[in-house]
C-alpha atoms as a PDB file:
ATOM      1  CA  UNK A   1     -92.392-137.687 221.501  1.00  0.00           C
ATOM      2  CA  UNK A   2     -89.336-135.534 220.115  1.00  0.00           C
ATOM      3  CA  UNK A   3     -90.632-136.654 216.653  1.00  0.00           C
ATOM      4  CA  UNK A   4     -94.116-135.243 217.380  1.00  0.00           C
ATOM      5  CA  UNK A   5     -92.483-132.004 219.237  1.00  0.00           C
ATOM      6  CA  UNK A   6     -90.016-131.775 215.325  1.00  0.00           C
ATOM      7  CA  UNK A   7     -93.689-131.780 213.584  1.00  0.00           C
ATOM      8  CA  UNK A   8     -95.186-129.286 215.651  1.00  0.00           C
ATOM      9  CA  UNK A   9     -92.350-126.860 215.509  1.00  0.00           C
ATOM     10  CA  UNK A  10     -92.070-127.673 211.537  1.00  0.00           C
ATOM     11  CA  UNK A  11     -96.234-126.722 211.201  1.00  0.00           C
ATOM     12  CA  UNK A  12     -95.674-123.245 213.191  1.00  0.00           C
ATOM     13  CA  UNK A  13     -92.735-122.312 211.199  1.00  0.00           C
ATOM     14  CA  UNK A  14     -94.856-123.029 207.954  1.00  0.00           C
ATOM     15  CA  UNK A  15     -98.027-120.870 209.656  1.00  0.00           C
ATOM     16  CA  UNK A  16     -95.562-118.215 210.509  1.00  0.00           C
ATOM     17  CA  UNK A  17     -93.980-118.171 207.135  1.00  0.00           C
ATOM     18  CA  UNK A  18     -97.709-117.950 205.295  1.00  0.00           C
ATOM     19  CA  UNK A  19     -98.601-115.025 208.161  1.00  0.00           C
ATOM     20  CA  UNK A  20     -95.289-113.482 206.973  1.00  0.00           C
ATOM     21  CA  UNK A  21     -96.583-113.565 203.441  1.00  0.00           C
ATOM     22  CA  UNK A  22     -99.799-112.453 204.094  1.00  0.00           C
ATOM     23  CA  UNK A  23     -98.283-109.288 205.986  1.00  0.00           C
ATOM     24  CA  UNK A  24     -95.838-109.126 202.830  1.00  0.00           C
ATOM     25  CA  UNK A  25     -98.960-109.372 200.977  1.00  0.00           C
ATOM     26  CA  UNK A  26    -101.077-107.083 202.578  1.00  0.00           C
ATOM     27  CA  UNK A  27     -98.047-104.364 202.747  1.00  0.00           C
ATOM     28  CA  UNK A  28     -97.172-104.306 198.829  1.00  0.00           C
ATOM     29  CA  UNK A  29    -101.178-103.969 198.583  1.00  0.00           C
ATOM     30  CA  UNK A  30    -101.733-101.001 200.754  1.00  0.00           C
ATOM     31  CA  UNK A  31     -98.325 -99.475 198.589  1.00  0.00           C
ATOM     32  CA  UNK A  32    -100.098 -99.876 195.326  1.00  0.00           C
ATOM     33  CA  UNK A  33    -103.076 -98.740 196.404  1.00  0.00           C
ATOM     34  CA  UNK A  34    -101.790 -95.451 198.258  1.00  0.00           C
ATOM     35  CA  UNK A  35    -100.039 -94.972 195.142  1.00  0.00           C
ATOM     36  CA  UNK A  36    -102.996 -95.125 193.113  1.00  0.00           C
ATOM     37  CA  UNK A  37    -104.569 -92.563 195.218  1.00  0.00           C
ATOM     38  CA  UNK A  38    -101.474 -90.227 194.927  1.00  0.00           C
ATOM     39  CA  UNK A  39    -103.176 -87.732 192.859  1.00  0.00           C
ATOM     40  CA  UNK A  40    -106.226 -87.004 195.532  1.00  0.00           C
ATOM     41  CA  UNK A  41    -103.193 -87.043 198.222  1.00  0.00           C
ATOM     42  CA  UNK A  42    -101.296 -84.041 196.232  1.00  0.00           C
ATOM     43  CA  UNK A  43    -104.789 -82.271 196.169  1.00  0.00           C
ATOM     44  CA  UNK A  44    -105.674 -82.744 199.736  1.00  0.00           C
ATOM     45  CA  UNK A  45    -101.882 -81.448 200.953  1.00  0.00           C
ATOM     46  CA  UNK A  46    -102.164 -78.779 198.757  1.00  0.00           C
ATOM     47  CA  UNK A  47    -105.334 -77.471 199.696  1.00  0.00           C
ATOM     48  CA  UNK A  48    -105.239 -77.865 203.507  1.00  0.00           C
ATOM     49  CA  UNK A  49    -102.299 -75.110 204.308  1.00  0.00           C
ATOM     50  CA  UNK A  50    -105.216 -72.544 202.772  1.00  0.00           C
ATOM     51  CA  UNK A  51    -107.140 -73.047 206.195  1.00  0.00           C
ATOM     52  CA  UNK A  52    -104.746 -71.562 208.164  1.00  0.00           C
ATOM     53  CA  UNK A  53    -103.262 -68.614 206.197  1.00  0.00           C
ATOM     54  CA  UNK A  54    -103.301 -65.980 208.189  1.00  0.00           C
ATOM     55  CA  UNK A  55    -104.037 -67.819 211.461  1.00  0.00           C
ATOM     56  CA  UNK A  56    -102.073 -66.627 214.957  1.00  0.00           C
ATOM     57  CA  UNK A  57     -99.062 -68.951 214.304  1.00  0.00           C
ATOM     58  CA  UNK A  58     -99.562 -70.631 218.352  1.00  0.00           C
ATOM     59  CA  UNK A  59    -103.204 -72.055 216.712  1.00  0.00           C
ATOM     60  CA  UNK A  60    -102.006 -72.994 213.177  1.00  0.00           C
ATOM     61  CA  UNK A  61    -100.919 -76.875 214.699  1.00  0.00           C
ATOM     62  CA  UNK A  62    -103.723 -77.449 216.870  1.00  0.00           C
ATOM     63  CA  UNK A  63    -106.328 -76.756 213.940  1.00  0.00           C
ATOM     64  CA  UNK A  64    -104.301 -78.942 211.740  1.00  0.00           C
ATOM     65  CA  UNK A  65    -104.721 -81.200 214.552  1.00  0.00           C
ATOM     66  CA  UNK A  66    -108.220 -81.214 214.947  1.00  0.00           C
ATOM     67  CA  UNK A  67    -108.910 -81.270 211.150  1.00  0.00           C
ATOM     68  CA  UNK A  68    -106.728 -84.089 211.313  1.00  0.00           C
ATOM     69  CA  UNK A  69    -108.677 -86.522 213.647  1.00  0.00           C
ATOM     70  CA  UNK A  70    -111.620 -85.455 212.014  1.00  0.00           C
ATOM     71  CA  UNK A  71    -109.929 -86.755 208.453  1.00  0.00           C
ATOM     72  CA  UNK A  72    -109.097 -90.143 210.448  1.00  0.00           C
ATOM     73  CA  UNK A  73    -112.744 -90.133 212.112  1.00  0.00           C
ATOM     74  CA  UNK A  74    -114.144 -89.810 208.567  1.00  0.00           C
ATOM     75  CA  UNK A  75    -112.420 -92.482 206.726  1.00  0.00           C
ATOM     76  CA  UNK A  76    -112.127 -95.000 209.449  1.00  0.00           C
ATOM     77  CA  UNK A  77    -116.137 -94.379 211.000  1.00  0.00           C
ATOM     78  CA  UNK A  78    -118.033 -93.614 208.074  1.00  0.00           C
ATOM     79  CA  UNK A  79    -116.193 -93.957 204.241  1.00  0.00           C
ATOM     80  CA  UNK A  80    -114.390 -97.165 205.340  1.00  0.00           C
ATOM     81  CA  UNK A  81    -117.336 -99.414 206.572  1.00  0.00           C
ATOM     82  CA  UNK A  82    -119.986 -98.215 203.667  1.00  0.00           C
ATOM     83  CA  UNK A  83    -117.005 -99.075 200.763  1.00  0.00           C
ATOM     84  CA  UNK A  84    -116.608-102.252 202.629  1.00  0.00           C
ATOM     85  CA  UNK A  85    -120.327-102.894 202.700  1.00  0.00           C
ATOM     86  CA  UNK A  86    -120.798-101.817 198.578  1.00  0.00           C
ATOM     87  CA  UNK A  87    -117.972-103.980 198.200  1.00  0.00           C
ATOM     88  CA  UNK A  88    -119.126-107.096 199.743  1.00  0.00           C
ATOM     89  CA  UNK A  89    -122.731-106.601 198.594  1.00  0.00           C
ATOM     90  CA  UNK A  90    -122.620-104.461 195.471  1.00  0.00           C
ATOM     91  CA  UNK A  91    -119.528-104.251 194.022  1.00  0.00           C
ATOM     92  CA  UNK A  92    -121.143-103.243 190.382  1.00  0.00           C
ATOM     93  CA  UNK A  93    -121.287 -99.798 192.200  1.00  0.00           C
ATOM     94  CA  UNK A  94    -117.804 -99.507 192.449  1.00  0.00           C
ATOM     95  CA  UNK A  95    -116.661 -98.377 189.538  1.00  0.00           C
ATOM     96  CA  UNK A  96    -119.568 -95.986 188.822  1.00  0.00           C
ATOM     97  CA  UNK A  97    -118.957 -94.349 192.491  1.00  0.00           C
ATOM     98  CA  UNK A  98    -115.592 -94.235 191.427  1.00  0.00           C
ATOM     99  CA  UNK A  99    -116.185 -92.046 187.950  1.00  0.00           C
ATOM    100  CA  UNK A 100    -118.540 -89.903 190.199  1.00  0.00           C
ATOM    101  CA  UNK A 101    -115.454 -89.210 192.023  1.00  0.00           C
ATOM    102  CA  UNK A 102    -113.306 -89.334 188.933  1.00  0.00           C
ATOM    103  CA  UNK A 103    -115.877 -86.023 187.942  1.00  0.00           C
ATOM    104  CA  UNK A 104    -114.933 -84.196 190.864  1.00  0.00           C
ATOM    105  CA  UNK A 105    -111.947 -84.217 190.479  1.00  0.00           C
ATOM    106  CA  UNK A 106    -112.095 -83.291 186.909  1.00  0.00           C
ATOM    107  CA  UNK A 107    -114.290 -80.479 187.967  1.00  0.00           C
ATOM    108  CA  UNK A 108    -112.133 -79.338 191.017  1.00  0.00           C
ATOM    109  CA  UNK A 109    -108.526 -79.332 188.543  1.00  0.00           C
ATOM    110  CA  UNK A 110    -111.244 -77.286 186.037  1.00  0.00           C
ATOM    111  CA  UNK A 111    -111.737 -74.866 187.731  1.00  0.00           C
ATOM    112  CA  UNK A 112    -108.668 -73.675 189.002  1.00  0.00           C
ATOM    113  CA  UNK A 113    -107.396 -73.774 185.689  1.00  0.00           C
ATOM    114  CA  UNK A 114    -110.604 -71.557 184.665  1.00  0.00           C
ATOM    115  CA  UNK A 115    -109.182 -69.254 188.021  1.00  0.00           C
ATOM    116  CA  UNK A 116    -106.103 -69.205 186.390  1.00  0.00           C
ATOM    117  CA  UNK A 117    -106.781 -68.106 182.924  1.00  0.00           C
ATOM    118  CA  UNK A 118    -109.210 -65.131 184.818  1.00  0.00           C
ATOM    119  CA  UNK A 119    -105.782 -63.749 186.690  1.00  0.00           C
ATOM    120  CA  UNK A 120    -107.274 -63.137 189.733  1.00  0.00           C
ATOM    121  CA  UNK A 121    -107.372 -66.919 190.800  1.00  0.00           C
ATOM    122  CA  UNK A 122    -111.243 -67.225 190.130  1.00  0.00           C
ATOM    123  CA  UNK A 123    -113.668 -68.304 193.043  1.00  0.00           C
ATOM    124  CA  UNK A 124    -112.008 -71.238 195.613  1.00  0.00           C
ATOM    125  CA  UNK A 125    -114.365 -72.800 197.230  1.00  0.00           C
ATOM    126  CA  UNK A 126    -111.845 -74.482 199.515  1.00  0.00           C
ATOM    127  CA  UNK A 127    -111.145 -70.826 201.504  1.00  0.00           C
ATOM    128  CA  UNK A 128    -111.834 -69.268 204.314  1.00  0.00           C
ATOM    129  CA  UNK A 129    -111.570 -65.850 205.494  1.00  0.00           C
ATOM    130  CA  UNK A 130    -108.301 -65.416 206.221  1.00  0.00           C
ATOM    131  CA  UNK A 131    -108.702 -62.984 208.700  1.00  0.00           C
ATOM    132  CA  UNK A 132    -111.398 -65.220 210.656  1.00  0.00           C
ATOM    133  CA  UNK A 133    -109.869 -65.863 214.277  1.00  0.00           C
ATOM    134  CA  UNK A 134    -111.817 -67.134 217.208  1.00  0.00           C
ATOM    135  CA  UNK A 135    -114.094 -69.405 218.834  1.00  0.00           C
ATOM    136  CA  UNK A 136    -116.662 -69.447 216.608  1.00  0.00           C
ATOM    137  CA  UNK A 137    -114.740 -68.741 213.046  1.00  0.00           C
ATOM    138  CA  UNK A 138    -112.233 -71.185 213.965  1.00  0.00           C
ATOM    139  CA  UNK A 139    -115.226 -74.025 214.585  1.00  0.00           C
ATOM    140  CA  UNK A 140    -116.504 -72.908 210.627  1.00  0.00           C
ATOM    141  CA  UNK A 141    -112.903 -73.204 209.258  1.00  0.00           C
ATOM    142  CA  UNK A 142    -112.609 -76.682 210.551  1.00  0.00           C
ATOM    143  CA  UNK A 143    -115.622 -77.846 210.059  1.00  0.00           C
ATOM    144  CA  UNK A 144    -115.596 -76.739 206.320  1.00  0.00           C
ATOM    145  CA  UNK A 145    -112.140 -78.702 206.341  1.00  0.00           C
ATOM    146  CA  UNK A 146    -112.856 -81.275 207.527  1.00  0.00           C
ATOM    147  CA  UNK A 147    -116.251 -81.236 205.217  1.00  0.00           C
ATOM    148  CA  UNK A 148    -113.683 -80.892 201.800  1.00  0.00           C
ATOM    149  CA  UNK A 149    -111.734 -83.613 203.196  1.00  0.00           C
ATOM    150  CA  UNK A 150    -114.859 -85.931 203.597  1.00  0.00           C
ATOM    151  CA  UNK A 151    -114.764 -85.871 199.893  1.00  0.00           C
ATOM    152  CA  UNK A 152    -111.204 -86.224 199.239  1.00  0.00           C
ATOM    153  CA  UNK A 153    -111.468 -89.308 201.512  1.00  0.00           C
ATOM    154  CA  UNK A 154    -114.050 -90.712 199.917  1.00  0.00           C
ATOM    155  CA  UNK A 155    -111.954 -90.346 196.574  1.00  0.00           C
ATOM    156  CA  UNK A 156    -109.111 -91.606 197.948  1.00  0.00           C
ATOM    157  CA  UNK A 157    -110.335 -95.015 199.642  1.00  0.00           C
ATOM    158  CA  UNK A 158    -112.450 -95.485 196.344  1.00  0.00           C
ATOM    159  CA  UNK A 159    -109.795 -95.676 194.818  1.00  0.00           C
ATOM    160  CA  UNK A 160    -107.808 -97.644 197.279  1.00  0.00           C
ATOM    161  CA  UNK A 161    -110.935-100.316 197.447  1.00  0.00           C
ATOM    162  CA  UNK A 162    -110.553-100.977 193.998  1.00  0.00           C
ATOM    163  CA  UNK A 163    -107.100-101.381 193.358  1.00  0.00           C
ATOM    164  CA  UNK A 164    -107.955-104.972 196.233  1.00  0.00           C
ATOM    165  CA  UNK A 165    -110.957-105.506 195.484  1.00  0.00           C
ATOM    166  CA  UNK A 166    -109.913-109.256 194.683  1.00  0.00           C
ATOM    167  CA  UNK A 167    -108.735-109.962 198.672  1.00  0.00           C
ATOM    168  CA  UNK A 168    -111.124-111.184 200.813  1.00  0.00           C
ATOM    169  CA  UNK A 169    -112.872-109.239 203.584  1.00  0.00           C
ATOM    170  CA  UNK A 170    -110.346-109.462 206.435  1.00  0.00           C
ATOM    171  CA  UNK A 171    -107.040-108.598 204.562  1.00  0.00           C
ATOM    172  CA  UNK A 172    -109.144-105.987 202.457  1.00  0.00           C
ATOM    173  CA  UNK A 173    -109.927-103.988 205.856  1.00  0.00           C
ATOM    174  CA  UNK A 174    -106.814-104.472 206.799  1.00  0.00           C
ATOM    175  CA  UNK A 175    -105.353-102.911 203.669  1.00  0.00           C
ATOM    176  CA  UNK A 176    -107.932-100.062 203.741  1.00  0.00           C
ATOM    177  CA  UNK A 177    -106.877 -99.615 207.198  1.00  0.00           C
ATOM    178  CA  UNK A 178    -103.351 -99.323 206.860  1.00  0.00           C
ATOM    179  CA  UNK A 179    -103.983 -96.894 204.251  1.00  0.00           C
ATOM    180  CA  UNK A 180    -105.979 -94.211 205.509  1.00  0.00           C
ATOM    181  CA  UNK A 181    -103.703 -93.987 208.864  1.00  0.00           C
ATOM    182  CA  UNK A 182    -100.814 -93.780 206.214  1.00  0.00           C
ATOM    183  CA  UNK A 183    -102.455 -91.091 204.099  1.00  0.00           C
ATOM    184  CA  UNK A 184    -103.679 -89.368 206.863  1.00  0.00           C
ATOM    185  CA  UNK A 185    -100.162 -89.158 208.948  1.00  0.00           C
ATOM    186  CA  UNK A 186     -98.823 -88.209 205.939  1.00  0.00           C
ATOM    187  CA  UNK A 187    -101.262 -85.352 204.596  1.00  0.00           C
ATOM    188  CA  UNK A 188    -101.484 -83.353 207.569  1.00  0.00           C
ATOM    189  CA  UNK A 189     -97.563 -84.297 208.316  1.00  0.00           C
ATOM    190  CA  UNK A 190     -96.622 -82.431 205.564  1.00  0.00           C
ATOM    191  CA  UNK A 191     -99.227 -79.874 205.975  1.00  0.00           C
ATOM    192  CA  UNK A 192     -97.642 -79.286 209.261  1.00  0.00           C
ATOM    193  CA  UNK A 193     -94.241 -79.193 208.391  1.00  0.00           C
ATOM    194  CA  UNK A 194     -95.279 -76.621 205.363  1.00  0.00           C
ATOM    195  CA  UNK A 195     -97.285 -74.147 207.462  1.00  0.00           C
ATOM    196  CA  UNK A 196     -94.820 -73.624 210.098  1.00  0.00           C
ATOM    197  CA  UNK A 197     -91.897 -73.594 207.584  1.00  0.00           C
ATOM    198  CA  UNK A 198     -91.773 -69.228 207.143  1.00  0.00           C
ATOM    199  CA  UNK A 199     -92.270 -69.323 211.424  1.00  0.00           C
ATOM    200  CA  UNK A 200     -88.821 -71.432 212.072  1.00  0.00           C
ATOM    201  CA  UNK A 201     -87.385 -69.178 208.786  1.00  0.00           C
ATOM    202  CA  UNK A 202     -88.388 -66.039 210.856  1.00  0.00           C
ATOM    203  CA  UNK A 203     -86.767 -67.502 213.958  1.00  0.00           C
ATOM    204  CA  UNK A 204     -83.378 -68.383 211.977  1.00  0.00           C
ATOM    205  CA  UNK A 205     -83.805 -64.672 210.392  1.00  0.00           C
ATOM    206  CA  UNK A 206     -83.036 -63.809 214.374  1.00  0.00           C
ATOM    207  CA  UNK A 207     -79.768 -65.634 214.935  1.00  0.00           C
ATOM    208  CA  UNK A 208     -76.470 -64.188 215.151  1.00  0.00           C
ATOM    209  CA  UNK A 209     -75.416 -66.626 212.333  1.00  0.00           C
ATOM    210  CA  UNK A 210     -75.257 -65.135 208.966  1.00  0.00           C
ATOM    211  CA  UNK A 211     -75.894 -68.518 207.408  1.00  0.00           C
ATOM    212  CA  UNK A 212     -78.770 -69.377 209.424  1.00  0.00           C
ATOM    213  CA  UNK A 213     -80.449 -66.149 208.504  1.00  0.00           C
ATOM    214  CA  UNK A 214     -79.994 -66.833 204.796  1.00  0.00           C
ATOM    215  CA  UNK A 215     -82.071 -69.910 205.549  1.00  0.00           C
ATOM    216  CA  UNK A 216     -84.483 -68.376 206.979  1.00  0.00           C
ATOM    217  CA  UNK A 217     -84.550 -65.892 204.377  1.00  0.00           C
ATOM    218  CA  UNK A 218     -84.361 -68.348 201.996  1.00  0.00           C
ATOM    219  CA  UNK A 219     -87.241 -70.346 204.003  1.00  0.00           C
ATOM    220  CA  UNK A 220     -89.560 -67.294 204.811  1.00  0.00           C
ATOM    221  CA  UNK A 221     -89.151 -66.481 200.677  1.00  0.00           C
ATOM    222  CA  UNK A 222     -89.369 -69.605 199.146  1.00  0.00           C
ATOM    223  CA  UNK A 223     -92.670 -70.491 201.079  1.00  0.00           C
ATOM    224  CA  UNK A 224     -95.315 -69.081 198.824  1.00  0.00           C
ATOM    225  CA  UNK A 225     -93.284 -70.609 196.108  1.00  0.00           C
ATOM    226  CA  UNK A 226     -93.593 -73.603 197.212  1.00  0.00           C
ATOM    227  CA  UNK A 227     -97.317 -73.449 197.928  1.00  0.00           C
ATOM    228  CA  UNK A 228     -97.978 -72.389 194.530  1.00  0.00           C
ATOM    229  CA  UNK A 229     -95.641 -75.023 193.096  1.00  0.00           C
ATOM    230  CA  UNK A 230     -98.111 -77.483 195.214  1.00  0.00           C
ATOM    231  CA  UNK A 231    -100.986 -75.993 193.901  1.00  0.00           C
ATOM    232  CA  UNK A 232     -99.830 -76.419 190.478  1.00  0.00           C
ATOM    233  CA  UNK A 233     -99.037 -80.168 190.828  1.00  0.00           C
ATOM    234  CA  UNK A 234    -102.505 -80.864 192.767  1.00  0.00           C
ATOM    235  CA  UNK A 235    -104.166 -79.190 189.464  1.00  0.00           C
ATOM    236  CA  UNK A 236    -102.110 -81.747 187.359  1.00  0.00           C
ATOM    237  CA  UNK A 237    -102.364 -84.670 189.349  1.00  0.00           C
ATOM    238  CA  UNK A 238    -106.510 -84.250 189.558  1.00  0.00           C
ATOM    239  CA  UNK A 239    -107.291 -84.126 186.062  1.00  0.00           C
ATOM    240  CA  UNK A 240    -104.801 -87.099 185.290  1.00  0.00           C
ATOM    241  CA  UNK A 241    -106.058 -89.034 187.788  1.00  0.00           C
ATOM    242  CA  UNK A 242    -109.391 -87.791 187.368  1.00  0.00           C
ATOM    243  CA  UNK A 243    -109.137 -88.287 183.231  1.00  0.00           C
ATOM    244  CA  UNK A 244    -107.119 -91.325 183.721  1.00  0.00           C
ATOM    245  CA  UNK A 245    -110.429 -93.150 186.157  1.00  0.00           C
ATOM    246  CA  UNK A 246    -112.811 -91.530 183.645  1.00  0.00           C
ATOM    247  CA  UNK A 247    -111.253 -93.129 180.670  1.00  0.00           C
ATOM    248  CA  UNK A 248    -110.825 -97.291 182.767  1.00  0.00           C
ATOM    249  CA  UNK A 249    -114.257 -96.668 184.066  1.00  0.00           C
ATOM    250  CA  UNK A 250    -115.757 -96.015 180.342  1.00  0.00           C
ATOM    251  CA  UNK A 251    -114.405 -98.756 179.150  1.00  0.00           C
ATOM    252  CA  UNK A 252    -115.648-101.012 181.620  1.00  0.00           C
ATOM    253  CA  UNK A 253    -118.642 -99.879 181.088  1.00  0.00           C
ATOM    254  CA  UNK A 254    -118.460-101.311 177.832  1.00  0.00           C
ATOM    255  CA  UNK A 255    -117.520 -97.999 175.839  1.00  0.00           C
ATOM    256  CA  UNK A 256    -114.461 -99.159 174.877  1.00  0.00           C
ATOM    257  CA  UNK A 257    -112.885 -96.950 172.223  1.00  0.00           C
ATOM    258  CA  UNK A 258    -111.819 -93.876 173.861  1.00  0.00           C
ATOM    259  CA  UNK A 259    -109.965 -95.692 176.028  1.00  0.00           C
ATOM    260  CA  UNK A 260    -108.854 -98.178 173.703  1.00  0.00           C
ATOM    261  CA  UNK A 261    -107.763 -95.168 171.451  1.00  0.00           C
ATOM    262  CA  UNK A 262    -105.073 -94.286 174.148  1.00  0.00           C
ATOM    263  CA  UNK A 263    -103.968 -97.624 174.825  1.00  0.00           C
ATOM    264  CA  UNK A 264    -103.079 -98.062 171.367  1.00  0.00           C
ATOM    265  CA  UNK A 265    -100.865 -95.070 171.016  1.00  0.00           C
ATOM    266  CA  UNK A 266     -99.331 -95.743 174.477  1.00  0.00           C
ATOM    267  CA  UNK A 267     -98.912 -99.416 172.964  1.00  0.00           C
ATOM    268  CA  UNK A 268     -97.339 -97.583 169.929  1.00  0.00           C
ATOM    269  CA  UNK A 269     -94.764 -95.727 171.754  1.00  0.00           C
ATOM    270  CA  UNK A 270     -93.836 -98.697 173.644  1.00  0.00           C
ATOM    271  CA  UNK A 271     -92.217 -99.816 170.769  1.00  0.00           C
ATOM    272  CA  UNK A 272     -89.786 -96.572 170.420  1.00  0.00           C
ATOM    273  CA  UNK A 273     -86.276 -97.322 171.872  1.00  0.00           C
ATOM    274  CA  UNK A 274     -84.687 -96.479 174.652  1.00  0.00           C
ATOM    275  CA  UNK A 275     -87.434 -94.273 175.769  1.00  0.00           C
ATOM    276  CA  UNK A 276     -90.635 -96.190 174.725  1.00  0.00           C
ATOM    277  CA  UNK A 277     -91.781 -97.106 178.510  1.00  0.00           C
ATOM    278  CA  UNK A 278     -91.575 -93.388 178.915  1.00  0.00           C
ATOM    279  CA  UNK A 279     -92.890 -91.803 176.208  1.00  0.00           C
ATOM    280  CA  UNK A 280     -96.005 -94.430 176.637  1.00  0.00           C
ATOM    281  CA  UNK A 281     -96.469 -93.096 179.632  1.00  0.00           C
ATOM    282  CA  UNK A 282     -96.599 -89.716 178.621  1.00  0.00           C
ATOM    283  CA  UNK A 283     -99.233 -90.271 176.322  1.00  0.00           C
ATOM    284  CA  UNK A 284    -101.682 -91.900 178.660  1.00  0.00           C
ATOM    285  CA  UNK A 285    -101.113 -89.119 181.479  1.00  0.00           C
ATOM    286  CA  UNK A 286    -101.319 -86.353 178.667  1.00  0.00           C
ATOM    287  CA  UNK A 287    -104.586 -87.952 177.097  1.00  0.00           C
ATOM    288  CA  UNK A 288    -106.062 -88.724 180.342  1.00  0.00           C
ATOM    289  CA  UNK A 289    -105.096 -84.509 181.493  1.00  0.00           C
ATOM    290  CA  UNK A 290    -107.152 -83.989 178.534  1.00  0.00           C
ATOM    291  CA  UNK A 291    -109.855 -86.031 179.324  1.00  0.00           C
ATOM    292  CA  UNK A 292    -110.117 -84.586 182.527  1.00  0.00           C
ATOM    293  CA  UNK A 293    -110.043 -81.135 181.603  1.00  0.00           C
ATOM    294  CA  UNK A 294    -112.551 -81.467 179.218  1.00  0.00           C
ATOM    295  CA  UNK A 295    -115.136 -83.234 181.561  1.00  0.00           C
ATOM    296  CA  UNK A 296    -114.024 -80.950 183.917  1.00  0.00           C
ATOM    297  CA  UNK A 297    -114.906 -77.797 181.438  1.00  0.00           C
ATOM    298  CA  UNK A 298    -118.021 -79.246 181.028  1.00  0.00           C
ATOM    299  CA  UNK A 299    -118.742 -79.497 185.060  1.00  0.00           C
ATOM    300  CA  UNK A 300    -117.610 -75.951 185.337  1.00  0.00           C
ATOM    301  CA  UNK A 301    -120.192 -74.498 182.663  1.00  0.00           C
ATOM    302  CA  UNK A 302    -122.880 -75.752 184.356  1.00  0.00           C
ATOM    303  CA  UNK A 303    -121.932 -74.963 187.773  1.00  0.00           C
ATOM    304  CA  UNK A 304    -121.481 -71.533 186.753  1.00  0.00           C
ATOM    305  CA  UNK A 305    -124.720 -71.119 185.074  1.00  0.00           C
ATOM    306  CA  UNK A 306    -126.931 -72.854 187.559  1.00  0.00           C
ATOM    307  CA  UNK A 307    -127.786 -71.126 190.742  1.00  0.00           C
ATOM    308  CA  UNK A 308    -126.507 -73.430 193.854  1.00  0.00           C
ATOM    309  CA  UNK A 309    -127.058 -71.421 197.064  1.00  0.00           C
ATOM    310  CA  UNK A 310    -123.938 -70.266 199.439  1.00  0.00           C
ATOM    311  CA  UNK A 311    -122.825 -71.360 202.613  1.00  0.00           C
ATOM    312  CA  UNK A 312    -123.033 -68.340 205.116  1.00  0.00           C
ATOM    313  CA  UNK A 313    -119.773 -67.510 206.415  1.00  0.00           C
ATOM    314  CA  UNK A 314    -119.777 -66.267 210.436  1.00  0.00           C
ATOM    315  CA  UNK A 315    -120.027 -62.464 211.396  1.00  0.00           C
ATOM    316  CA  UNK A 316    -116.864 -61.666 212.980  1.00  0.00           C
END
């Protein structure tokens, strides 16, 4: 009896040590592939704070909130189950989807570079008018949010799909899971915490306390810096990322040398000491920048030259 009882015990502590692993498992998975997705992640904070520039400051955190839940509504209800699906039934696709994606955000790093080198920040098709306020202009800036952030979704749980797609089904939807309720929590917690950043600096401007109004001061001040600092990084990170997919998925694809180009030099550099891991990684993220500018160039041109019609913005 006791012997059979020492068994039983002895098989649930070996179940609960393989569940253990498989949440250990699952957990380092979703890491790497957040990670992976980092670059999308700097885009999509950076861009959101532009919906609700000059917003009444009482309705900036309940339109983060609603763009929000619709982020979460479209990764978990609609990107989620069709990457599952390609993955389970087509999984060739994958990597094309992903280049597709790749493109985009080659295009989107393009052409605020292209914005840049005009001075006058160029055409963003992420804004709204900043002076839109109501019913009906509020409905149009979220729903044009949340429409930008289908896309940056879709990029970002791409990318996420294929850094497992060797797990099976179950811990794979787990892992997908766990990732876009991380991303999202994160995103728009940070988008949160940046747009009401210059309203607490105003309120500390109002203390007695001389310190607290330098912080405020220094808050109120340093918050277009640090939105263009954001922007700048989100520019980076897309054409690396973008480049960086571009330049995997090409070789694939079975066009091997452009990517085997750069992993020869990075290779190279490895061998430099003391800062060989380092300098190899500069060379892929600056060749796969350039990759992704280029492509993105390209995208630009011919956006600019053909004729796409415009959304109509709301009369206000």
């Amino acid at each position: 009896m006791s012997a059979g009882l020492f068994g039983l015990l002895d098989d649930v502590a070996v179940l609960a040590r393989m569940a253990a692993a498989s949440v250990d498992d699952i957990g380092a998975a979703a890491g790497r592939a957040t990670a992976k997705a980092a670059g999308v992640v700097i885009d999509d904070t950076a861009v959101t704070p532009q919906y609700v520039h000059g917003i009444a400051a009482e309705r900036e955190l309940p339109i983060i909130k609603r763009i929000a839940i619709g982020s979460l509504r479209n990764k978990l209800l609609f990107i989620l189950p069709a990457a599952l699906l390609l993955s389970q039934f087509l999984p060739w696709l994958l990597t094309p989807l992903l280049m597709v994606g790749a493109t985009y955000l080659c295009y989107e790093g393009a052409e605020k570079v292209w914005g840049r080198l005009r001075k006058h920040g160029g055409h963003d098709h992420h804004a709204v008018p900043a002076a839109a306020v109501g019913g009906d202009a509020e409905k149009f800036m979220v729903t044009g949010a949340i429409r930008t952030d289908f896309i940056l979704s879709a990029e970002i749980m791409v990318i996420a799909l294929n850094e497992v797609a060797d797990q099976s089904f179950w811990p794979r939807l787990i892992i997908l899971v766990v990732v876009a309720l991380i991303i999202t929590a994160a995103v728009y917690g940070v988008v949160a915490g940046i747009v009401k950043m210059d309203d607490i600096g105003l309120r500390l401007t109002q203390r007695a306390s001389r310190f607290a109004q330098s912080i405020g001061r220094g808050l109120v001040a340093g918050m277009p810096k640090l939105l263009g600092a954001l922007s700048l990084i989100g520019t980076v990170a897309m054409l690396w990322v973008g480049g960086h997919i571009l330049l995997i998925g090409t070789d694939e694809l079975g066009w091997h040398w452009p990517y085997g180009l750069v992993h020869h030099l990075e290779e190279y550099a490895h061998h430099v000491a003391g800062v060989g891991g380092v300098l190899g990684w500069l060379i892929n993220t600056a060749a796969s920048a350039v990759v992704g500018l280029i492509v993105g160039a390209v995208v630009v041109a011919v956006m600019h030259v053909v004729p796409f019609p415009r959304r109509k913005e709301p009369q206000h």
